[in-house]
Protein backbone atom coordinates (compact mmCIF):
# COMPACT_ATOMS: atom_id res chain seq x y z
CA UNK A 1 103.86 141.62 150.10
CA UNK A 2 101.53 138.57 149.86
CA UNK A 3 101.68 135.90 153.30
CA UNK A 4 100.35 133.35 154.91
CA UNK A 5 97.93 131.30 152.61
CA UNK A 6 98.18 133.77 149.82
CA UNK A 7 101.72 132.62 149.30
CA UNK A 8 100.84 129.11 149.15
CA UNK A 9 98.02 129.82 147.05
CA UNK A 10 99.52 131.87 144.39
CA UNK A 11 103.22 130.30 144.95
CA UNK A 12 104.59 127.49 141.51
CA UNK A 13 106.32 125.08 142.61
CA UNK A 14 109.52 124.08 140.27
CA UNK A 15 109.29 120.84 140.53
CA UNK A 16 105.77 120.70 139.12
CA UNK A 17 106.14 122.87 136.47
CA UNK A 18 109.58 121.66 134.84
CA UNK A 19 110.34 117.91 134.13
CA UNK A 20 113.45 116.52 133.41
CA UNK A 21 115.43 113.03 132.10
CA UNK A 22 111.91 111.71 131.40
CA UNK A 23 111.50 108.49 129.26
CA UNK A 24 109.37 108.58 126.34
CA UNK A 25 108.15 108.18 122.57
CA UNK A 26 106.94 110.78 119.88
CA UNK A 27 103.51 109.02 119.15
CA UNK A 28 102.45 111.75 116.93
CA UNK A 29 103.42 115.13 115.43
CA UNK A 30 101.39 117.67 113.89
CA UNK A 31 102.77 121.36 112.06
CA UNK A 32 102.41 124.61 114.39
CA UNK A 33 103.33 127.84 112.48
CA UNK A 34 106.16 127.27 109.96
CA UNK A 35 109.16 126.31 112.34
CA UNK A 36 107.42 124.72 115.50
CA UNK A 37 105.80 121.32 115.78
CA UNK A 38 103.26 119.82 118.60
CA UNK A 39 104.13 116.64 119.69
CA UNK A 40 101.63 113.73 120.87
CA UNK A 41 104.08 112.06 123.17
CA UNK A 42 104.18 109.16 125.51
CA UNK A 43 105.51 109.59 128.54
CA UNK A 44 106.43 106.67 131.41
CA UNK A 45 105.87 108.52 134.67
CA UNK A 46 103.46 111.15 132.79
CA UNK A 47 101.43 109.08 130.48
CA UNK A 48 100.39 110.71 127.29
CA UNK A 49 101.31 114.60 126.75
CA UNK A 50 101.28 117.40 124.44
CA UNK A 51 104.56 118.85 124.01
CA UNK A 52 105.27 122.24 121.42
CA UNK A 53 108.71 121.96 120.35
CA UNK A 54 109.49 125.79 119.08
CA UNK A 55 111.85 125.82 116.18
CA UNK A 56 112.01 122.06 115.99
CA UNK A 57 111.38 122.32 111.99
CA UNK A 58 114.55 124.98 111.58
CA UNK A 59 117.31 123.78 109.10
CA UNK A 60 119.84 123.45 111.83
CA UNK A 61 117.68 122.85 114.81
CA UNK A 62 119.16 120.28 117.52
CA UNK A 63 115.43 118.53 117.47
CA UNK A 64 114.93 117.91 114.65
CA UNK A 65 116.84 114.70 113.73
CA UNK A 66 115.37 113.62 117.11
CA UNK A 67 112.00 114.01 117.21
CA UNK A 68 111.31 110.61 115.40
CA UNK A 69 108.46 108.13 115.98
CA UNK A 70 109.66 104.45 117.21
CA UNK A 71 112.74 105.70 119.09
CA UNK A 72 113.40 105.81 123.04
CA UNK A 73 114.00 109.51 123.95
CA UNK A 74 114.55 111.44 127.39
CA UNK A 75 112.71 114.23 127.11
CA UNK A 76 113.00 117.82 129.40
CA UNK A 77 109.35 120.19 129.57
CA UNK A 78 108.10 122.76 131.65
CA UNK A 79 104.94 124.29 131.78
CA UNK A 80 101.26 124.22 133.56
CA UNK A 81 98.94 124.20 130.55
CA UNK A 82 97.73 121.30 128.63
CA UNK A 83 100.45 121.71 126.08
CA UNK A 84 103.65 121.81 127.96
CA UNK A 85 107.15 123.23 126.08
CA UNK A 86 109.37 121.16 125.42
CA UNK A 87 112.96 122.76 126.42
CA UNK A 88 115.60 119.42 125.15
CA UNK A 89 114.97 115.96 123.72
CA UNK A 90 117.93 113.38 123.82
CA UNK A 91 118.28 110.13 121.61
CA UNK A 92 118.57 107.43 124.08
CA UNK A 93 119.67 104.85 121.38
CA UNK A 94 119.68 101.19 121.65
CA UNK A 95 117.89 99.92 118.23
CA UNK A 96 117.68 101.19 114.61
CA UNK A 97 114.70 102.29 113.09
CA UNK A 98 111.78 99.52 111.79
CA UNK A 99 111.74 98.97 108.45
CA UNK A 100 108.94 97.66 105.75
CA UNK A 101 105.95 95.78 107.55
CA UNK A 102 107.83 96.24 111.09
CA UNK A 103 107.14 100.06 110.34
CA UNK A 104 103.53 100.03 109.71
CA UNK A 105 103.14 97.79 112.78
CA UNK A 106 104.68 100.49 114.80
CA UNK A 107 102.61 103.14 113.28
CA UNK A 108 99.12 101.20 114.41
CA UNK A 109 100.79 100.73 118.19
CA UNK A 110 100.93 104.63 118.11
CA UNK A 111 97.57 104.75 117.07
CA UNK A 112 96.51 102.22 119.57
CA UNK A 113 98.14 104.34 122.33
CA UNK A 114 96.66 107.73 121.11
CA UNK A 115 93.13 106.27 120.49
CA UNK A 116 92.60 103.98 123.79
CA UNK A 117 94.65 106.23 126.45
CA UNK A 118 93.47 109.69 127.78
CA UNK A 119 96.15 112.50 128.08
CA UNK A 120 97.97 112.72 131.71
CA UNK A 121 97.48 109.25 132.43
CA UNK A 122 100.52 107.43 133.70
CA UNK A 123 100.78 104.00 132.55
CA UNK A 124 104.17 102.44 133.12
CA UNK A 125 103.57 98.47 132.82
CA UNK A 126 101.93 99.95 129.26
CA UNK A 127 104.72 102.21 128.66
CA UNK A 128 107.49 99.14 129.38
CA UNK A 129 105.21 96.78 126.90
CA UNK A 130 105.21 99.44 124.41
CA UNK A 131 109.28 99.87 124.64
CA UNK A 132 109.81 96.31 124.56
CA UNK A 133 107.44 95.44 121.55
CA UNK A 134 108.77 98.72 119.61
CA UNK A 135 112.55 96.74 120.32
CA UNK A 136 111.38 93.34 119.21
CA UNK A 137 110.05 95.84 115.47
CA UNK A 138 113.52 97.07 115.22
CA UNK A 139 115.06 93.68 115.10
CA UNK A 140 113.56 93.16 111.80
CA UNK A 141 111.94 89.57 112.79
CA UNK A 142 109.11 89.65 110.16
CA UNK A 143 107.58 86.19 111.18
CA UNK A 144 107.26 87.56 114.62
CA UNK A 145 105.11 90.51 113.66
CA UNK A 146 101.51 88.76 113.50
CA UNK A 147 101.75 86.78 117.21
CA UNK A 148 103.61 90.19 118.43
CA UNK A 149 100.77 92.40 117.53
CA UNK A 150 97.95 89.95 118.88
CA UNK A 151 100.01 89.91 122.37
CA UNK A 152 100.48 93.37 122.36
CA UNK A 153 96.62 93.93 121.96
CA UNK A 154 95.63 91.58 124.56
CA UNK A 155 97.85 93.13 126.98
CA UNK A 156 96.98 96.73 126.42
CA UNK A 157 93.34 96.07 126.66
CA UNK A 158 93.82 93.77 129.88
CA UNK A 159 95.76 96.96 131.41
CA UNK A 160 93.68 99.55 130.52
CA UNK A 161 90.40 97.53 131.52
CA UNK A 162 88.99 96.82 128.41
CA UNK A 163 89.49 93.02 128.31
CA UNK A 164 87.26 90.93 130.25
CA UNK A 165 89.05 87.33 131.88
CA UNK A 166 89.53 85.56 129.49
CA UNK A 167 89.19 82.07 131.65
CA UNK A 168 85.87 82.56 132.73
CA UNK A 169 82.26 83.36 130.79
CA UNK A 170 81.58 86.89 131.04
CA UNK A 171 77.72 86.53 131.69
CA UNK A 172 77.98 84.16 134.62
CA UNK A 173 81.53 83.87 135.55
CA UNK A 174 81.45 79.92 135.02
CA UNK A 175 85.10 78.11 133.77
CA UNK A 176 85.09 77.42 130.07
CA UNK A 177 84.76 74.47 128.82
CA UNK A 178 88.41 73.00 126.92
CA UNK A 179 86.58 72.04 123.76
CA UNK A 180 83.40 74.50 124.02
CA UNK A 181 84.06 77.27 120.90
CA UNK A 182 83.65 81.09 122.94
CA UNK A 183 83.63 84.40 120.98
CA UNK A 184 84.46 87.84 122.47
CA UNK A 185 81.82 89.92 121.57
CA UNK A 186 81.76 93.85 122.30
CA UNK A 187 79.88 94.92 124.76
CA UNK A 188 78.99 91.03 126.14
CA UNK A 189 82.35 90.13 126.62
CA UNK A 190 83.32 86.15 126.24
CA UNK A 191 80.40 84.92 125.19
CA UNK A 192 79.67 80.88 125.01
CA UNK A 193 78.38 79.32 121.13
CA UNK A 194 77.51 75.82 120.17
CA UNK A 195 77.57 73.82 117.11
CA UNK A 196 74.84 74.77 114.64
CA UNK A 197 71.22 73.07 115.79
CA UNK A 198 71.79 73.84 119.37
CA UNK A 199 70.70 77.02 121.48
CA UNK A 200 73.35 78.81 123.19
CA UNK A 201 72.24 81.10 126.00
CA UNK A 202 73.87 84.86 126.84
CA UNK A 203 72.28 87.19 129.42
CA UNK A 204 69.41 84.92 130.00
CA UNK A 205 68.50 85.78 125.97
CA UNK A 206 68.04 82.93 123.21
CA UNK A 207 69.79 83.49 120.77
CA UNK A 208 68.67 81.18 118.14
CA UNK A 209 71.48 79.96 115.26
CA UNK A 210 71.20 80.40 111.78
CA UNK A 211 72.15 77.88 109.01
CA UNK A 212 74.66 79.65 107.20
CA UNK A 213 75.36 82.89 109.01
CA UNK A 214 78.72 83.88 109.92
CA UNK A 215 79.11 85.47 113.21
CA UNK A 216 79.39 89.45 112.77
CA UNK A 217 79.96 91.72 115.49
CA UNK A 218 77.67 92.78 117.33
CA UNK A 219 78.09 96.48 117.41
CA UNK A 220 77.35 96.15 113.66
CA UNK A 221 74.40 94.73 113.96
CA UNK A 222 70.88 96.44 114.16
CA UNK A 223 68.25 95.48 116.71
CA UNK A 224 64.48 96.00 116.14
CA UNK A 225 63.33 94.08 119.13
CA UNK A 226 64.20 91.01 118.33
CA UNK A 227 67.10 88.55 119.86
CA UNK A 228 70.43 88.86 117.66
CA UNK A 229 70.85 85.46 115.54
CA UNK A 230 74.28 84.10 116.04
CA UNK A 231 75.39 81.11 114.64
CA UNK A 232 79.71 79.12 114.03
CA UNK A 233 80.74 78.77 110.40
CA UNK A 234 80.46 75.10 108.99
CA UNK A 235 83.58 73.44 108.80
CA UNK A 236 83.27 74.22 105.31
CA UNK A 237 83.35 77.69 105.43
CA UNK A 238 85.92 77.64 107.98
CA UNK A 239 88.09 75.81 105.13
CA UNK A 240 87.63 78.24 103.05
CA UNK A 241 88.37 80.61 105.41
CA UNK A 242 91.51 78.70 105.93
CA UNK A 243 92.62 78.87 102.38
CA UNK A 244 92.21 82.87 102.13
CA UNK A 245 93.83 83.65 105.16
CA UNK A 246 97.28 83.42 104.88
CA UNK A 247 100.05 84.01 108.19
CA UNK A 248 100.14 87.58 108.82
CA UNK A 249 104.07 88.20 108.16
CA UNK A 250 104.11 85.46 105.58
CA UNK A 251 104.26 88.00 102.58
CA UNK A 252 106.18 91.42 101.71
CA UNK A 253 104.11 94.57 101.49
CA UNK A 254 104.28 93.92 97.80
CA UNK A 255 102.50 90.70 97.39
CA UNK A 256 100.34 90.69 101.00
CA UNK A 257 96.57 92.18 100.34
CA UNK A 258 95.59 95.61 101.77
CA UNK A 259 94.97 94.95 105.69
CA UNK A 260 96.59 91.66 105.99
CA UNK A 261 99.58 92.75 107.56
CA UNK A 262 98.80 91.31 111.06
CA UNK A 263 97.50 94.55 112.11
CA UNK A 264 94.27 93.38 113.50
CA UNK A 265 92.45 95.49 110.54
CA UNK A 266 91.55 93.69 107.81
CA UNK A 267 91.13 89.91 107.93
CA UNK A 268 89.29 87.91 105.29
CA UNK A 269 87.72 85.46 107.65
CA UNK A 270 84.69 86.32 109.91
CA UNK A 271 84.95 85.52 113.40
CA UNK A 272 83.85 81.93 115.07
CA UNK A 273 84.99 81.64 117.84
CA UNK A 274 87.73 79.94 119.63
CA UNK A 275 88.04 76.92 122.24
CA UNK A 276 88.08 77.26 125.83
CA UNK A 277 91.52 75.89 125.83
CA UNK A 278 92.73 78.92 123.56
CA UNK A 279 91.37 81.96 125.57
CA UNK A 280 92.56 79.76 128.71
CA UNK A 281 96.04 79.34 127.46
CA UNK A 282 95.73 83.19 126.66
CA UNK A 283 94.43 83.63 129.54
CA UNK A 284 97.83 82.04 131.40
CA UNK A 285 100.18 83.37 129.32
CA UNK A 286 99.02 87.23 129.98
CA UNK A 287 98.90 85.82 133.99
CA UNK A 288 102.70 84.64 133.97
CA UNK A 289 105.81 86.32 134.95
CA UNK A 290 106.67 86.96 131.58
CA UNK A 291 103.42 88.11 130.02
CA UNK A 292 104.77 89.50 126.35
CA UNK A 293 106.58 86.25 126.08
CA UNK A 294 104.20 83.63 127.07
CA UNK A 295 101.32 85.64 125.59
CA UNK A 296 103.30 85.78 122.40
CA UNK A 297 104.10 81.91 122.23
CA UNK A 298 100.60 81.22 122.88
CA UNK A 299 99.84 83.14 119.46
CA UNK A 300 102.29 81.71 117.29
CA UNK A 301 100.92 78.25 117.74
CA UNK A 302 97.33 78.99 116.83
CA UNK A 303 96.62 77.52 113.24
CA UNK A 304 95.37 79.63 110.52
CA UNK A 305 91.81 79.84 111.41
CA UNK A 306 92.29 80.60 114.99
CA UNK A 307 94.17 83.29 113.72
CA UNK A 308 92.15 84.72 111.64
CA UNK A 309 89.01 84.37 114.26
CA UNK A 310 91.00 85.94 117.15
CA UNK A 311 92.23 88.75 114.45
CA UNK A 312 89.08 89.58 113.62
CA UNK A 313 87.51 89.14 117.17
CA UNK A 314 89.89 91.86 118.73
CA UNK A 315 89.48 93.90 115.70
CA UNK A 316 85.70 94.40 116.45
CA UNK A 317 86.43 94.80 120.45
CA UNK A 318 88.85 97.88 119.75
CA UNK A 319 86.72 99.55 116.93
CA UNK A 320 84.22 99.34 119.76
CA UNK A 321 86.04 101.27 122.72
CA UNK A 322 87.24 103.71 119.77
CA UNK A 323 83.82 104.37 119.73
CA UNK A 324 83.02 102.49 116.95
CA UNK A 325 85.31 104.54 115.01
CA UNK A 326 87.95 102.73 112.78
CA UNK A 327 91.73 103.33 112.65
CA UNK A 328 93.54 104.98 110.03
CA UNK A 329 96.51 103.00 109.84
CA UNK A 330 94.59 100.61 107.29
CA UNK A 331 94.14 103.32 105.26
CA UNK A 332 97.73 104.51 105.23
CA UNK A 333 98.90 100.77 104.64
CA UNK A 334 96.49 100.89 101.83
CA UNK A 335 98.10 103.86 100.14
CA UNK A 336 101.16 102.16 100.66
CA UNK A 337 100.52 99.47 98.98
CA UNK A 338 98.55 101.00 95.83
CA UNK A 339 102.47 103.18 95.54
């Protein structure tokens, strides 16, 4: 008969090892054996898990019309491993499933989640961002979808940590300047540029422009000693820029071109930059009491080029907490759109 601190010691506790009534999304599934499934799952008051659902892939299973991606579930586990068992999954209902361009949206938030969030790690402001954007998909508002995705990026980064303030310079914590054109550049952070023939200054490093050169990230670039070369597009190029990048959501799958669905994957134009005024008024909306709506508003009243420079801006900042590792969802939208 065990006592004293053996009991304690070798004693489980119910309540840690079964959950129950718990809010979450199927991020991911993957095949185990021929009638089971793992789950990637997240969870609000668990963060990201790994669920096996035995017998989920059975004919006449009661999970398997429920395990679906984009859909608010209440989920029951037990277990003490990494990969918990999942016992009952409910349907908690409220939207219908995204459709078209909505859909592939939804598939890079998953990705988003499962690439930027370690497993066990509660996030619930994430968790309610990531129920309310998935909402706003299933409503089918296709204009919505380019602005939607920005906010949701800016939001997830600022509450995982990833996002520097976006009202201040990241080198020496000065205010922007309203018409002074500032680029986010991984690992710098918000970093100050001038018009072509001046010398901006990051990190107490001159970085001396080029006539000509369009910004490029600067994980991309290779460094053999000497100061990186950055440089804004001429209004010229910006122009051009203009004319080849189209709004996000503007097209169907059919006609839009691979990675210009407002996914913050492909975008013709190469980052220059955007005013102190923008990343302030970002800056404000992510700040207010409403964040997703304010943050959202902001983006849908940037012109084509600012959309297209803070596209491509964020793209390079999450390729570069990936670990410099792309996402796959471009891919998939590319297959897509070759069917």
């Amino acid at each position: 008969m065990k006592r004293g601190c053996a009991v304690l010691a070798t004693s489980k506790s119910q309540s840690k090892t079964r959950v129950a009534d718990e809010p979450a999304f199927v991020l991911h599934r993957y095949d185990w054996s021929e009638s089971s499934l793992v789950l990637d799952v997240f969870t609000r008051h668990h963060g990201r898990m790994a669920l096996v659902a035995k017998g989920a892939k059975r004919p006449h299973s009661n999970l398997r019309p429920v395990l679906m991606p984009l859909q608010p579930l209440q989920l029951n586990f037990s277990g003490e491993q990494e990969v918990r068992t999942l016992t009952s999954a409910h349907w908690i209902g409220g939207h219908v499933f995204p459709r078209g361009d909505s859909l592939l949206a939804g598939f890079y938030l998953n990705e988003l989640i499962l690439k930027l969030t370690a497993r066990e790690d509660p996030h619930e402001p994430l968790f309610d961002l990531y129920a309310q954007v998935v909402k706003i998909l299933a409503s089918g508002l296709e204009p919505t979808l380019w602005p939607l995705m920005r906010a949701f990026e800016l939001l997830m980064l600022r509450g995982l940590g990833f996002l520097p303030n976006l009202d201040a310079q990241s080198a020496s914590l000065q205010p922007l300047n309203g018409q002074t054109p500032y680029a986010l550049l991984a690992p710098m952070g918000l970093l100050a540029l001038q018009e072509e023939g001046h010398t901006p200054w990051a990190f107490g490093v001159n970085i001396e422009p080029q006539a000509n050169v369009a910004l490029e990230p600067v994980q991309n670039r290779v460094f053999s000693g000497a100061a990186p070369s950055l440089a804004l597009q001429t209004p010229a190029r910006l122009a051009q820029a203009q004319d080849q990048t189209k709004p996000a959501m503007a097209q169907p799958l059919s006609e839009a071109p691979a990675g210009d669905l407002g996914l913050g994957l492909g975008s013709q134009a190469n980052a220059a930059g955007l005013k102190g005024e923008h990343w302030q008024a970002l800056a404000r909306g992510m700040g207010s009491s409403e964040p997703l709506t304010q943050t959202l508003r902001v983006c849908a009243e940037f012109e084509a080029v600012e959309r297209a420079s803070l596209q491509t801006q964020l793209r390079a900042w999450i390729t570069h907490h990936c670990g410099g590792v792309g996402l796959k969802t471009r891919q998939f939208m590319v297959d897509i759109h070759a069917l």
